[in-house]
Structure formats: C-alpha cells, structure tokens
Protein backbone atom coordinates (compact mmCIF):
# COMPACT_ATOMS: atom_id res chain seq x y z
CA UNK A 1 5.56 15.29 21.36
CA UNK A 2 6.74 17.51 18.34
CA UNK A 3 4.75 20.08 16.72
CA UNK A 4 4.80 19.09 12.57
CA UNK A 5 3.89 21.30 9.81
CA UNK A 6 2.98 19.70 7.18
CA UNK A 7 2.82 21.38 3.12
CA UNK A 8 0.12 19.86 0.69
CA UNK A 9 -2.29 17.27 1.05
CA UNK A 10 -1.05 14.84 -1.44
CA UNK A 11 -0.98 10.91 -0.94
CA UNK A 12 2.93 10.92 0.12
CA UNK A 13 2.37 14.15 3.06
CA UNK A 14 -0.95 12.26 4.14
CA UNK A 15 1.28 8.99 4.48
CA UNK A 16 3.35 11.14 6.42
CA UNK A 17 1.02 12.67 8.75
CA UNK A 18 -0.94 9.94 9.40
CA UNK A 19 2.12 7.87 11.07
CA UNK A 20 3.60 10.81 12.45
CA UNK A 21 0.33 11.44 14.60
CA UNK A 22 0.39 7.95 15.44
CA UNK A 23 4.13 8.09 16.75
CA UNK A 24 1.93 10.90 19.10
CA UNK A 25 3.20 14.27 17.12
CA UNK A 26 0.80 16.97 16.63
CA UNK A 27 0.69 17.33 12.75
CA UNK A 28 -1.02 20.40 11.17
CA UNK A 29 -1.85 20.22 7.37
CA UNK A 30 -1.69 23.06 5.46
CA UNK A 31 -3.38 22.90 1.48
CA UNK A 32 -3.42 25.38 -0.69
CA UNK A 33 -6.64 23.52 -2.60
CA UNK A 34 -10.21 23.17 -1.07
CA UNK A 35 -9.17 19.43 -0.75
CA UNK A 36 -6.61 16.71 -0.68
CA UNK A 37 -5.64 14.46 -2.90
CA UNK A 38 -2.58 16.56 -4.78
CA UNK A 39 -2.23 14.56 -8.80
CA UNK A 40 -5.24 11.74 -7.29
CA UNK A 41 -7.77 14.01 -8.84
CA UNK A 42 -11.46 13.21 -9.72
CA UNK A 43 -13.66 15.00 -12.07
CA UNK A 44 -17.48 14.62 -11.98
CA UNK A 45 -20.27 15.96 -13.91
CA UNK A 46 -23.71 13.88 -14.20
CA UNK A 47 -23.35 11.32 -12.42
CA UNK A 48 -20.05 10.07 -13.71
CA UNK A 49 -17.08 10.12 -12.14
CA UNK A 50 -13.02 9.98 -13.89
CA UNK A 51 -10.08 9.71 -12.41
CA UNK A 52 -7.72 12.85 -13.30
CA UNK A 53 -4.07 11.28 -12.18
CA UNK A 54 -2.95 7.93 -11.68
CA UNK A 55 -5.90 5.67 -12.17
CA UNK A 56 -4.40 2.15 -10.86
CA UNK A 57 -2.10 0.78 -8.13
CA UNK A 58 0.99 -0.87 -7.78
CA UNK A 59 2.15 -2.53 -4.65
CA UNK A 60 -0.81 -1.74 -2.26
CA UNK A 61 1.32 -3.75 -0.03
CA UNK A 62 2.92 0.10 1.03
CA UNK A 63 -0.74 0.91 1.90
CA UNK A 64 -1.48 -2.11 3.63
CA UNK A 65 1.78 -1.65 6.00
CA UNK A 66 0.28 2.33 6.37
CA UNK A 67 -3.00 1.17 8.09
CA UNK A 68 -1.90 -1.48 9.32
CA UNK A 69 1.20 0.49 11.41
CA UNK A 70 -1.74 3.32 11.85
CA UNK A 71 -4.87 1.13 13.32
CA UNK A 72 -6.61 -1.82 14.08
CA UNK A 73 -8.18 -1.25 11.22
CA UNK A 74 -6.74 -2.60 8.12
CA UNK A 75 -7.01 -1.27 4.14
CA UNK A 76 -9.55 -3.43 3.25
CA UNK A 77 -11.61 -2.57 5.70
CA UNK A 78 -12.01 0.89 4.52
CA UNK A 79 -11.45 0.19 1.14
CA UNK A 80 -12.11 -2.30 -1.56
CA UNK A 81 -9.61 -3.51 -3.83
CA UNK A 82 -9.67 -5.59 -7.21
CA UNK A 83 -7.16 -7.07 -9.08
CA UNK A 84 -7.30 -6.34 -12.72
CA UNK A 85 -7.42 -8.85 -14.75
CA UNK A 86 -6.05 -8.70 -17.67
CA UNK A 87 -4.07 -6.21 -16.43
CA UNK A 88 -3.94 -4.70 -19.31
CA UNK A 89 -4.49 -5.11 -23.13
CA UNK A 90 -2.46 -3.83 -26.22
CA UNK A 91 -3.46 -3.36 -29.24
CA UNK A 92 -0.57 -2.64 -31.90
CA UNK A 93 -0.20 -0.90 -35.49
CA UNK A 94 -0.38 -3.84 -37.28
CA UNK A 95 -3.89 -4.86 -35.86
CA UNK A 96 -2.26 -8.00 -33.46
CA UNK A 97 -4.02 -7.27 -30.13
CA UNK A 98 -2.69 -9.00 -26.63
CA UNK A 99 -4.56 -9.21 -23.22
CA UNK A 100 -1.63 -9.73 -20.23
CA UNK A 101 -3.47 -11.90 -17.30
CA UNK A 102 -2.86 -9.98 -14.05
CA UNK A 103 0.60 -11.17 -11.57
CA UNK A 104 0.94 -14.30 -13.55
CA UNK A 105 4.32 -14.66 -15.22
CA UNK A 106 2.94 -18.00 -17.00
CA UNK A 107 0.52 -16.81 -18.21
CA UNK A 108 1.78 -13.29 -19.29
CA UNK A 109 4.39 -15.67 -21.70
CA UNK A 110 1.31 -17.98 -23.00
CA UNK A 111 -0.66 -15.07 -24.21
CA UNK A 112 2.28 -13.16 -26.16
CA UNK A 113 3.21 -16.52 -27.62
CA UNK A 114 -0.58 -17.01 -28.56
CA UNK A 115 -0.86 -13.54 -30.05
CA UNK A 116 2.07 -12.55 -31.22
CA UNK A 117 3.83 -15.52 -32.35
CA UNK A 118 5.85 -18.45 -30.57
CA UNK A 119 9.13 -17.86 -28.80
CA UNK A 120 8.00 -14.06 -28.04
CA UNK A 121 6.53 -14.91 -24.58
CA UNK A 122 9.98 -16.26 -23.79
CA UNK A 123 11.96 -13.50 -24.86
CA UNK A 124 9.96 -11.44 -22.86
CA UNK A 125 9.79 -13.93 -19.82
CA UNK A 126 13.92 -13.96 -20.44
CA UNK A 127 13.87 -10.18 -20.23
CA UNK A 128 11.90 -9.89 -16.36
CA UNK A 129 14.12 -12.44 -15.38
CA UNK A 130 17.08 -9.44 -15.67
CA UNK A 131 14.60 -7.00 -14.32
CA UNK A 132 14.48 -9.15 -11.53
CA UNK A 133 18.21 -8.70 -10.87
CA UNK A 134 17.82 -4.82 -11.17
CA UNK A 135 14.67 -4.91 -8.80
CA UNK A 136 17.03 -6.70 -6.39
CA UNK A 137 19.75 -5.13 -6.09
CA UNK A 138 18.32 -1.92 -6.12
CA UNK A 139 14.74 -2.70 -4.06
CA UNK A 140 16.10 -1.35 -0.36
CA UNK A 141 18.01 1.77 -1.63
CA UNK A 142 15.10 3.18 -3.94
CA UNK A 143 12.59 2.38 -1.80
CA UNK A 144 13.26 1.30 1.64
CA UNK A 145 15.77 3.38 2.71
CA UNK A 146 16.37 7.11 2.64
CA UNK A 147 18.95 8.65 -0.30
CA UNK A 148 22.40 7.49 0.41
CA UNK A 149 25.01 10.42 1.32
CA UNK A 150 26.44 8.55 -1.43
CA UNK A 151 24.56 8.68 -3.63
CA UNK A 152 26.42 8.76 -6.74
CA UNK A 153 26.83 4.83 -6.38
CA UNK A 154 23.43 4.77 -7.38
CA UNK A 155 24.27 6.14 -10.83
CA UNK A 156 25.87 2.98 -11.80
CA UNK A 157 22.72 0.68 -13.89
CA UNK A 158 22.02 -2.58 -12.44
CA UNK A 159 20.61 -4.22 -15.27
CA UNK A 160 22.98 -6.93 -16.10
CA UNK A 161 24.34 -6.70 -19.43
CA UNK A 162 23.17 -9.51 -21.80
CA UNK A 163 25.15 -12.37 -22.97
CA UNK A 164 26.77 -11.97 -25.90
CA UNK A 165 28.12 -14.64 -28.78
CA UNK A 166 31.40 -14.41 -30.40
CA UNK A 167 34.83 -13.51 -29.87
CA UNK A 168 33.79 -11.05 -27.18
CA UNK A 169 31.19 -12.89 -25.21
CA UNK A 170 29.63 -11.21 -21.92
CA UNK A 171 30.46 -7.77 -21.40
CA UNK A 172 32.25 -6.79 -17.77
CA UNK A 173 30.61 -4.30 -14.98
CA UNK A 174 27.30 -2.98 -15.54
CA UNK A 175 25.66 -1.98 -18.64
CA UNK A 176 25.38 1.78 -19.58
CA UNK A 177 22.26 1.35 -22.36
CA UNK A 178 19.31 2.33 -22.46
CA UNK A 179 15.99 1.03 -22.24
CA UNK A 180 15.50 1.82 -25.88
CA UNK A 181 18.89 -0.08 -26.60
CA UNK A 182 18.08 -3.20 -24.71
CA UNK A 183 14.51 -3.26 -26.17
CA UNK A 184 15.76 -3.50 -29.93
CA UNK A 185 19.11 -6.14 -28.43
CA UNK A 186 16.66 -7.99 -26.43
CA UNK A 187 13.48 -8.11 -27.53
CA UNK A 188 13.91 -7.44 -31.71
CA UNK A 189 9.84 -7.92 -32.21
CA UNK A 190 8.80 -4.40 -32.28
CA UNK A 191 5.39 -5.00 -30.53
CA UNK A 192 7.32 -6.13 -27.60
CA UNK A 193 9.74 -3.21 -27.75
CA UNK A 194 6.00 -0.93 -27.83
CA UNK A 195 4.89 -2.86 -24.52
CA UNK A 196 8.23 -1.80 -23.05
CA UNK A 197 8.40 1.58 -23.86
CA UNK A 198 5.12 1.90 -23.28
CA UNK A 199 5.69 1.45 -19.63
CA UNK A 200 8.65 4.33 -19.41
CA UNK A 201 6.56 6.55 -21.74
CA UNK A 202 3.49 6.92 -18.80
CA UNK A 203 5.71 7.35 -16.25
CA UNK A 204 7.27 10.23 -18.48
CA UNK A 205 10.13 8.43 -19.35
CA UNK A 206 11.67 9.00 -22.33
CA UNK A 207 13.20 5.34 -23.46
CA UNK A 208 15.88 6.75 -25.47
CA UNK A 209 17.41 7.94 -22.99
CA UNK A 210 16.43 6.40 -19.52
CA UNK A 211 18.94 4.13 -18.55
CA UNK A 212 18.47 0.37 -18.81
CA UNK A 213 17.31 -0.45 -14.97
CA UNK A 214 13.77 1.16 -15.92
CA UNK A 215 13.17 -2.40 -16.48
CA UNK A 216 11.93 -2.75 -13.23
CA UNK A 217 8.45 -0.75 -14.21
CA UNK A 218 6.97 -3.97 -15.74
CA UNK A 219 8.60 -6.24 -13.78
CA UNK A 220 6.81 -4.64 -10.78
CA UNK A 221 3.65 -4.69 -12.76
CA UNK A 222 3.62 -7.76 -13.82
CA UNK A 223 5.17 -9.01 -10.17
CA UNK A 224 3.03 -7.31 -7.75
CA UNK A 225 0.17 -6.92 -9.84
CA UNK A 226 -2.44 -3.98 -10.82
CA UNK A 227 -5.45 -2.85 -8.44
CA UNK A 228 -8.21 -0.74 -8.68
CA UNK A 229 -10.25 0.82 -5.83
CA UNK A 230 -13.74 0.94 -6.09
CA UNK A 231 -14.79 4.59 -6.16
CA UNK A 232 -11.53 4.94 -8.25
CA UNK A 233 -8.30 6.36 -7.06
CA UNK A 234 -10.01 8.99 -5.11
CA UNK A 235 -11.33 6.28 -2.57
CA UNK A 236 -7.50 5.75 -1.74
CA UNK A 237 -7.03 9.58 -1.04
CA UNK A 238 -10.46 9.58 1.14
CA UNK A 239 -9.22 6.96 3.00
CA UNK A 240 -6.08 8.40 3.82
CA UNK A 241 -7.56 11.36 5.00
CA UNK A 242 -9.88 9.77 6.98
CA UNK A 243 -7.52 7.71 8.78
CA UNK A 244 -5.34 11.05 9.49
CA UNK A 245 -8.21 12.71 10.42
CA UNK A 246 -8.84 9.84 13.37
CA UNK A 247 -5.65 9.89 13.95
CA UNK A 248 -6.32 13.75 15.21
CA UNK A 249 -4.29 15.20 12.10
CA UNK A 250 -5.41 18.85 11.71
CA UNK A 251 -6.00 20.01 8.18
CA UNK A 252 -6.46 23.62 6.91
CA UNK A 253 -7.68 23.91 3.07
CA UNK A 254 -7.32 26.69 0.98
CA UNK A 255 -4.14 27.98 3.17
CA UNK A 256 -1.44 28.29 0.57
CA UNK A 257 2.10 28.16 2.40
CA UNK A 258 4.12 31.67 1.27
CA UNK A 259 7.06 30.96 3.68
CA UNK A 260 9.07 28.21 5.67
CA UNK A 261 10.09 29.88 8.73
CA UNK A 262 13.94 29.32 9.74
CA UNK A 263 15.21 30.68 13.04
CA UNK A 264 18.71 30.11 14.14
CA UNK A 265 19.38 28.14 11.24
CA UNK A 266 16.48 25.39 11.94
CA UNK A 267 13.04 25.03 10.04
CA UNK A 268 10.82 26.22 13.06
CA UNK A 269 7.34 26.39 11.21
CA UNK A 270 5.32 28.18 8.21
CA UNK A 271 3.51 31.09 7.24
CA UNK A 272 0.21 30.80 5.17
CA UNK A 273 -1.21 33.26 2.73
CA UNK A 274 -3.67 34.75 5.45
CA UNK A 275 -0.10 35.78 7.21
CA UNK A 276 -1.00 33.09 9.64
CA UNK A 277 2.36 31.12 11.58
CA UNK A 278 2.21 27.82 12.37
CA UNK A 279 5.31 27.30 14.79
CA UNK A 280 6.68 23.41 14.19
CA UNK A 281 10.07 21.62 14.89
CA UNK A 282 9.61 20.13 12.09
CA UNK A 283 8.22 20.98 8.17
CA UNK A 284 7.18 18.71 6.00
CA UNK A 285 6.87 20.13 2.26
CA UNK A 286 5.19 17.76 -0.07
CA UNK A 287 5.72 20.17 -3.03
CA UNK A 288 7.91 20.19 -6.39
CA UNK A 289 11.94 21.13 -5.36
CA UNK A 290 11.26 24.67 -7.90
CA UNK A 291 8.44 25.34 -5.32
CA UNK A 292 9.93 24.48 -2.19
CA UNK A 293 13.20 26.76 -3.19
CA UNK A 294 11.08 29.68 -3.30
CA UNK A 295 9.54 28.78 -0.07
CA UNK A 296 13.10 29.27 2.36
CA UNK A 297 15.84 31.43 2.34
CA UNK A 298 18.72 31.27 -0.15
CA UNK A 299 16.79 29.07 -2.50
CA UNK A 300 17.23 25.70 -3.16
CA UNK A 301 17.27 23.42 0.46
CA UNK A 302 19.63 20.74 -0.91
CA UNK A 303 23.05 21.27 -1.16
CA UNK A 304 24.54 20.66 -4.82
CA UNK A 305 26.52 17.74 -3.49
CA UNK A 306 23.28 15.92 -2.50
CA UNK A 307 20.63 16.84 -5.08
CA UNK A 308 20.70 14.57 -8.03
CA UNK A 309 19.94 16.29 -11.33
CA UNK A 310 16.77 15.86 -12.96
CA UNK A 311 15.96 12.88 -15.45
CA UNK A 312 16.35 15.47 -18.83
CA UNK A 313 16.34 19.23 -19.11
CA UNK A 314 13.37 20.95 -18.73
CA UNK A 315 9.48 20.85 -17.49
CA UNK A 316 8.86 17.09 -17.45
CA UNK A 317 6.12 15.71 -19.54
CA UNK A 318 2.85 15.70 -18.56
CA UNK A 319 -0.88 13.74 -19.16
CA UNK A 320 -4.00 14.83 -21.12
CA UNK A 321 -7.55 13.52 -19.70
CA UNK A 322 -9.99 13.03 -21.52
CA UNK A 323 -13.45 12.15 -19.98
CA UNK A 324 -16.56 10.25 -22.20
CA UNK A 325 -19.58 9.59 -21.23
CA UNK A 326 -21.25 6.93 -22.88
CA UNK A 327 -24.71 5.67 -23.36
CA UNK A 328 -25.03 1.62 -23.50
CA UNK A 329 -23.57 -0.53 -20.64
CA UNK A 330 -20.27 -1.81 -20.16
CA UNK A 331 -19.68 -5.01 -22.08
CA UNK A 332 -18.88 -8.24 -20.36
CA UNK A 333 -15.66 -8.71 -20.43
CA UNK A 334 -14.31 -5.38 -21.32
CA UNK A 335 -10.50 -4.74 -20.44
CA UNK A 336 -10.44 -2.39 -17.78
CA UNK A 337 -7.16 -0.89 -19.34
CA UNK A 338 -6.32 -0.75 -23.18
CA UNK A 339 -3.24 0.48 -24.37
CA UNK A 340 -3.37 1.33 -28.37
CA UNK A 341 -0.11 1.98 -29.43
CA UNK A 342 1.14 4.47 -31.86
CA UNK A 343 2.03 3.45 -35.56
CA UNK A 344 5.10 6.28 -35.00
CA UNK A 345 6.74 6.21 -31.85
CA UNK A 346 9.35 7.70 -33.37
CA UNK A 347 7.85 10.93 -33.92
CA UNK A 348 5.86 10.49 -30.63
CA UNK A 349 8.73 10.27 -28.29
CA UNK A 350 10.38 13.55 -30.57
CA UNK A 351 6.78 15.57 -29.53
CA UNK A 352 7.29 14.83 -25.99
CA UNK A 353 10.95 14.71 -24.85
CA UNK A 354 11.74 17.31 -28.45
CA UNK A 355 9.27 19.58 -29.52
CA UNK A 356 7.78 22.44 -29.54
CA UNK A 357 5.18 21.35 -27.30
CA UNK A 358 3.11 20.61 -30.35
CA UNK A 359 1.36 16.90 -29.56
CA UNK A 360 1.70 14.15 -31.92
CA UNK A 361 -0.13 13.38 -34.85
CA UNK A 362 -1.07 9.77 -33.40
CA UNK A 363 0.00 9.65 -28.96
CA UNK A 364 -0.20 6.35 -27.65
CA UNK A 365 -3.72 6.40 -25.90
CA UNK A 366 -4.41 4.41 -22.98
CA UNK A 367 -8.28 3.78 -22.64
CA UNK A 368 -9.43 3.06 -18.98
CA UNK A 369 -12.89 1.04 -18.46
CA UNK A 370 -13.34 0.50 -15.06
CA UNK A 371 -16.38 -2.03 -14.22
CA UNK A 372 -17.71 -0.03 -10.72
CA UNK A 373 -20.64 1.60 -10.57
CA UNK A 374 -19.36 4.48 -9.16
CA UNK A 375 -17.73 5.94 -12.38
CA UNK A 376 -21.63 6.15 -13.86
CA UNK A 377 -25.44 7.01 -13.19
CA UNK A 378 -26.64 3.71 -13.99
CA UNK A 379 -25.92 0.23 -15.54
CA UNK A 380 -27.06 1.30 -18.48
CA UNK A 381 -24.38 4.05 -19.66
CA UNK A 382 -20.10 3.70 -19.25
CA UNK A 383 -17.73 5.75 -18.31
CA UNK A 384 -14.35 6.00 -20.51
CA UNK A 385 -11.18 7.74 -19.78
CA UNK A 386 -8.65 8.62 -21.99
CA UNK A 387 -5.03 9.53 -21.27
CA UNK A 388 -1.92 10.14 -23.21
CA UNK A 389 1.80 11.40 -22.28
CA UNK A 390 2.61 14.58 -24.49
CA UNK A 391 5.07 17.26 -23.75
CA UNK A 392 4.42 19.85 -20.61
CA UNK A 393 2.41 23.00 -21.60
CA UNK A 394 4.12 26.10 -22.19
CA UNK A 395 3.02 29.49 -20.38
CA UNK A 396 0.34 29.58 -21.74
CA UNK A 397 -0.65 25.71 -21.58
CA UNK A 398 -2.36 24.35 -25.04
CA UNK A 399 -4.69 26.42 -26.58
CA UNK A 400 -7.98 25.32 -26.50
CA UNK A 401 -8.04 24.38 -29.95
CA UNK A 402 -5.00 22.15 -29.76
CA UNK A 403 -6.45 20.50 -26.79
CA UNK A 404 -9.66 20.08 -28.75
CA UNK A 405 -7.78 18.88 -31.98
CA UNK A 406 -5.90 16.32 -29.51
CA UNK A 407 -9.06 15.12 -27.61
CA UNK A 408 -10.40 13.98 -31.17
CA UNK A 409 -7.54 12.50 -32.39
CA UNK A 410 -7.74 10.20 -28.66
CA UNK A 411 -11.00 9.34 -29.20
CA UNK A 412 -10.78 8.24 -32.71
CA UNK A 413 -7.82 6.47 -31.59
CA UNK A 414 -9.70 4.86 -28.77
CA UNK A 415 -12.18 2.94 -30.75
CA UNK A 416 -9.80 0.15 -31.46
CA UNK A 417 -10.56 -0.46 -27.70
CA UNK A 418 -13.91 0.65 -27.37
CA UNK A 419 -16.05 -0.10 -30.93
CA UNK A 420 -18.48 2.42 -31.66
CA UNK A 421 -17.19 4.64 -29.45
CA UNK A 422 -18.44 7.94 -31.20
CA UNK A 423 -21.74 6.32 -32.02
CA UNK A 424 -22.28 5.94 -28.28
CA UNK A 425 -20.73 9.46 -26.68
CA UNK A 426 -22.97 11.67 -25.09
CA UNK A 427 -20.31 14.29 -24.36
CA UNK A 428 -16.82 14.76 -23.96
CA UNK A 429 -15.05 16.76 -21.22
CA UNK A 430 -11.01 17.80 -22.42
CA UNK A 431 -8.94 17.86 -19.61
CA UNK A 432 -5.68 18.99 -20.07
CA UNK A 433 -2.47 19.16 -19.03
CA UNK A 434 -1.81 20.95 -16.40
CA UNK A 435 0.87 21.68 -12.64
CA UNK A 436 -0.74 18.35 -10.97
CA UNK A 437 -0.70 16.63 -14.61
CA UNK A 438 2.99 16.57 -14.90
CA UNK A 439 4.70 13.32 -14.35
CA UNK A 440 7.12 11.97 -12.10
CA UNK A 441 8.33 8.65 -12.22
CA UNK A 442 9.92 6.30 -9.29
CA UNK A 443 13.67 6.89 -8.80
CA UNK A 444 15.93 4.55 -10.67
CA UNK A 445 19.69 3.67 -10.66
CA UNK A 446 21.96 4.25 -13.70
CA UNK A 447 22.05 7.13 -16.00
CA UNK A 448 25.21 8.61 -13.51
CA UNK A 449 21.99 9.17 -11.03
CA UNK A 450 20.34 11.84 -13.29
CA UNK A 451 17.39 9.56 -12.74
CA UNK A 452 17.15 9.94 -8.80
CA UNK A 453 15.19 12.54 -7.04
CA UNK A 454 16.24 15.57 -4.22
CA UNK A 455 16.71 13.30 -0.60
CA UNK A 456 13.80 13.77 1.88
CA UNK A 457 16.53 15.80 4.05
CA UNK A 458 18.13 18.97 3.20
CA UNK A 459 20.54 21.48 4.40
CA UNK A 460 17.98 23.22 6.98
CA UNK A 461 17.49 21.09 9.77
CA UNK A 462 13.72 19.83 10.51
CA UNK A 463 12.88 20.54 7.20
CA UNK A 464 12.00 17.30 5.05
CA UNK A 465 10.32 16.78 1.46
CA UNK A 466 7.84 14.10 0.82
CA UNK A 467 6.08 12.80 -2.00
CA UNK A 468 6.46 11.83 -5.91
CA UNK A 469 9.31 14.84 -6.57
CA UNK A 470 11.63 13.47 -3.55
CA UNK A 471 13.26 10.41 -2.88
CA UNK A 472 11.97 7.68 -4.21
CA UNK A 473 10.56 9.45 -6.81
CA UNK A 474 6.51 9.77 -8.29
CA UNK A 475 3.79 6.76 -8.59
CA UNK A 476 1.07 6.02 -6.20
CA UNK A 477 2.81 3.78 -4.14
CA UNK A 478 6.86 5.12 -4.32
CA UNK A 479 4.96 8.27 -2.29
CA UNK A 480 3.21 6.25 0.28
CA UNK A 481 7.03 4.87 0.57
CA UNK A 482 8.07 8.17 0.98
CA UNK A 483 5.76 9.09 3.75
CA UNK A 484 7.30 5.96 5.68
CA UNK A 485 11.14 7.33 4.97
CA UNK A 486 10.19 10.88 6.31
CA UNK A 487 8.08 9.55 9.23
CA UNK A 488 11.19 7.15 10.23
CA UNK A 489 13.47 9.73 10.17
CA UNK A 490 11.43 12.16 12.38
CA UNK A 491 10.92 9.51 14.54
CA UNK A 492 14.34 7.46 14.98
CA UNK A 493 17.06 10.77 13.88
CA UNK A 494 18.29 11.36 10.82
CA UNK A 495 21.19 8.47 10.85
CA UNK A 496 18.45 5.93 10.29
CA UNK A 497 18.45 3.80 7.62
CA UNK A 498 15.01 1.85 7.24
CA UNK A 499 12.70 -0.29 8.67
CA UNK A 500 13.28 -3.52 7.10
C-alpha cells in the first residue's frame, strides 16, 4: 500500500483517488476551496440553483466504468441521468431555427433537411462520416492510453482530406486545414458552418485555426449522446466524492498546496499553507501546468521534449454565466439547450482569440433550460442560464460595468430562445469569467501537436498531473479518462499503455 497525495478536488483528481483507494492506496486530498468540484461549480440563491462550468455530459460511459471498477454500486444508482432530447437547438441570423434529436444520426439529417433546406442533412451526415475516421484512428491514443513518448506523431491531422474533382483529384497524406477551412469546402451553407464552429468555439477553440480533426467534437455529440444529471452537474461531483469518501479517501478543504516535496530526486509528498507535510510516494496535482511549475523545484515538471505547446499563445478563453430567475413555469417542450448564433462570427472569433479582451458586440449565447426541479423553488418559476465564450480576463478581470453591459446584451440575445424573457425575470446574477471559468478542450491530433496537452508523467518521478490541463485534455468526461490513465500507471508502472 502507497501513501498518495493528491492536489485539488476536481472531477479528474476525484476519478483518480477514488480508484487508487480501491487498488488499496491510502489517498489524502488536499483543496485549496471549502469544497470539491474544481470548474463543476453551482451557484444558488433562493431556491434556484445554476450550474457555473460544464452543464452537460458526454460519454458517461467513462463514469459508468469509474463506479462500476469502484463498487457494487453502479452510476445510476447514485445518480440519475437523462438524455436530452433534442440535444440541442439552433437558432441562426437569418431567423431559420433547427432542433437536433439526441444520438440519432437519422434523424439529426431529417431535421436539417426539414429546416434548413434539402440536401443539407446529407452534407452534414457526409461530414461525421470523416469525423468518424478521425475519432478512429485517434480514439485509443487521446483517450485510452497515456501521451506517447512520441508524441509528435500525433501532430499529423487525421481527418481525411476530401475528394476532390478535376485534374488533381484526392489529395495524398493527411490534410493540414482547419476546421474553419473544411467548414466553408465541406459544408458551403453557412448555418451549418455556425453549428460547426459552434462546437470548437465552447470548448475554446478557435476554428480558424484548430486543425481539421476537431471534427470529432460533434461527432462525439451526436454519437454518444448528451446527458444531464438531475441536481445538475454538481450531482456528478457529489457523487464522486461520495464514492471516494466510502472508498476511505481522506479530504482536507481549505489546505492550499505551497510546495511538492522532492527528496533524492523523487516526489515524496506536499506541504500545505498551514506548513503542514503530507509524506506520499506518489503526488497527484490536478492543477493548471503554470501552477504546478511553481509548485516544484526548477519550474516546469515536463521536460521540453515531452510537453506539447499550448493550442495558441496566451491565457485561453474563458465562459461568462449568467444566472435568471424567472417567474412562470417551464413550458412543455422547452429545449433544454439553445444555441443562438451570432449574426458576426467574424468579429466574434477576433474578440476572443484577438482582442483586447473587449467582448463582442453580439457572442454566441447558449441558453440552458433544464426541466428538474432542483434548479427552482417551485413549478411555478424557471431557472435560465446563460453562457458565452469571450476572451480570458485581464488582471484585473472585466470591470463590472463591462460584465454588466455583456450580461444585457446575453439576455436580450436569449429571448430568441426563451420569449418574453425580460417580461418574466425576477433578477439576474452576472457571473463572470474567472481562474475555474477558463476553458480547456479535449486533446486533438494535427496542428504539429500544438493541440495536445502536458503527459500525466513528468521528469520527477511519482509525480503525475490529472485532469482537463493534462493529457487528454479538458471536458467532463476526457478528465474522468484522465483519472483512469494516472490510476493505471500508479498501479501497473509507468511502461503501461492502457486498459483496453
């Protein structure tokens, strides 16, 4: 039995934890925060309840194997879980509006044919069936496996290049475009190029320059489906914690780590704020790679031969929250998720990925309904959440003006999902961006592997990183995934390769 240290409470370190302690390892938590949960916030006031981070899941099937491989008990049992359906709804510039039925790749190609014309379902059935090849191929390295030594192979794009007509036909080897490319070569209607860059843009994405094989964000969507916990995203995180907790996982809150402790040249434990030590043989660090560098000696724990670089220079983008309460009951039939596009994406994408951290005149605002009574006092008010991708906040974060200013604009914006919106708002809590608001999406291939994250080893023996800013990169379920990497190679050595 090894002693484990464990660094933040987030949904990839709990994932972590919890199987280590099954495997019979004495894991101690340490969390800065008075709780767990890391970016799965919750905000409450009144009786209603928002979620602050990632509101719905993808492939609870990495959950499922987590309690399963942890107890007799399995997810459901602790936690119940609804498909949405539609999975989402769009509703573009022009006024054309499109409601995508949940894992159904039929349907999905009926209802853009019925809405947005005939032959557009196909294109965009055509276009998943290349996503499909990039999923494929790249499936067991980005998510099954730890970071090849190697990883530079991963920097050539999957996605197979398109065929061509003419004198040139089918380009040879794999394409180098990017998602924004494809999208105007593939998919020409620009209300299907919005759906797809809608996907990269609230991951944090920019789709001008992401390569290609970010493809595989719908694909997985619209493959695997879209979930939603009753209680909201939190009732994942409590459930987690609870199973570590049984598990006899020890958890200290409000016990910010200050230092990794390295002796003879080997992680050997941490040192909280309170100068208390915590001897391990092994650290876990479930923290951003800036915040783990100043954690250890001589700075960054990767070696520059085995840390991909980041996706684009500088802070990555983050999300603004913005919480209405509502008086009148949910309508029948409401879309639990509403995406209302921009009528500029143009000079969206420049205020994100450009700017001067100045948010858009008009973000893309996605408006999340859920139908649970847990998000409200009573049947007969609703609880709305609005989020939108904008640019990280400077030193200072947006003033409180300009997150005001921004918080209208979103609601106004919101009313071509909700009508009446403003008629109907009691109050209106801004939320925004902040450290556990930026965004990190899933490791992809291409891009010469700018687009990969730090591996979940490093050059200090015993010392590991976990969650959405290591291998395989950020989402709800890639750091569940990257609880089962770390775990496996604590358990089995560091030469093994995954579990399936």
């Amino acid at each position: 039995m090894a002693r484990i240290a464990v660094i933040g409470a987030g949904a990839g370190a709990m994932a972590a934890a919890a199987r280590l302690a099954v495997a019979g390892h004495r894991v101690v938590v340490c969390e800065r925060e008075a709780t767990y949960g890391g970016a799965l916030g919750r905000f409450v006031r009144e009786g209603f309840g928002f979620d602050t981070g990632p509101a719905l899941l993808h492939l609870p099937a990495v959950y499922r194997d987590l309690f399963v491989k942890t107890g007799r008990e399995p997810l459901e049992s602790v936690l119940t879980l609804t498909q949405v359906d539609p999975a989402s709804r769009h509703v573009f510039p022009d006024g054309t509006a499109v409601a995508l039925p949940n894992a159904s790749r039929g349907g999905v190609l009926a209802a853009l044919d019925g809405a947005l014309g005939a032959g557009t379902g196909e294109r965009w059935s055509d276009f998943l069936g290349r996503a499909r090849d990039a999923w494929d191929a790249t499936r067991r390295p980005l998510l099954e496996e730890p970071l090849w030594s190697e990883w530079q192979v991963l920097g050539r794009d999957p996605y197979p290049a398109v065929r061509r007509r003419g004198l040139f036909g089918r380009g040879k080897g794999p394409t180098t475009a990017t998602l924004a490319e494809i999208a105007r070569r593939e998919l020409s209607d620009p209300r299907l190029i919005a759906l797809l860059e809608s996907h990269a843009l609230a991951y944090g994405f920019d789709p001008r320059a992401v390569p290609a094989s970010a493809a595989v964000l719908p694909y997985m969507e619209q493959t695997f489906g879209t979930w939603y916990p009753a209680g909201g995203m939190r009732a994942l995180t409590d459930a987690l914690h609870a199973r570590c907790v049984a598990r006899g996982v020890e958890f200290r809150f409000g016990a910010p780590v200050e230092r990794i402790v390295v002796t003879d040249g080997r992680a050997a434990g941490v040192v909280t704020a309170d100068g208390e030590v915590t001897e391990a043989e092994h650290v876990i660090a479930g923290v951003a790679p800036e915040a783990l560098a100043g954690l250890v000696p001589g700075g960054a724990p990767w070696e520059p031969e085995d840390a991909p670089a980041g996706p684009q220079p500088g802070p990555a983008p983050a999300r603004m929250t913005v919480a209405l309460a509502l008086r009148g009951a949910r309508p029948d039939g409401a879309a639990h998720r509403t995406v209302v596009h921009t009528d500029d994406r143009a000079a969206e994408l420049a205020a994100v990925f450009g700017g001067d951290g100045t948010p858009a005149a008009r973000p893309t605002v996605t408006v999340l309904r859920p139908d649970d009574p847990a998000t409200r006092p009573d049947d007969a008010h609703e609880a709305v959440t609005l989020t939108a991708t904008v640019a990280a906040p400077g030193p200072g974060g947006l003033t409180a003006d300009a997150a005001e200013a921004l918080a209208t604009r979103m609601t106004e914006y919101a009313e071509a999902a909700v009508p009446g919106l403003r008629e109907r708002l009691l109050w209106r809590e801004v939320l925004p961006p902040s450290g556990e608001a930026l965004l990190s999406g899933p490791a992809l291939a291409g891009g010469g592997g700018r687009f990969l994250r730090p591996a979940n080893t490093t050059r200090i023996p015993g010392l590991h990183a976990v969650g959405g800013w290591s291998h395989p990169g950020g989402g709800v379920a890639h750091a569940g995934m990257s609880g089962a990497i770390v775990a496996g190679l604590i358990v089995n050595g560091e030469d093994w390769r995954g579990s399936s």
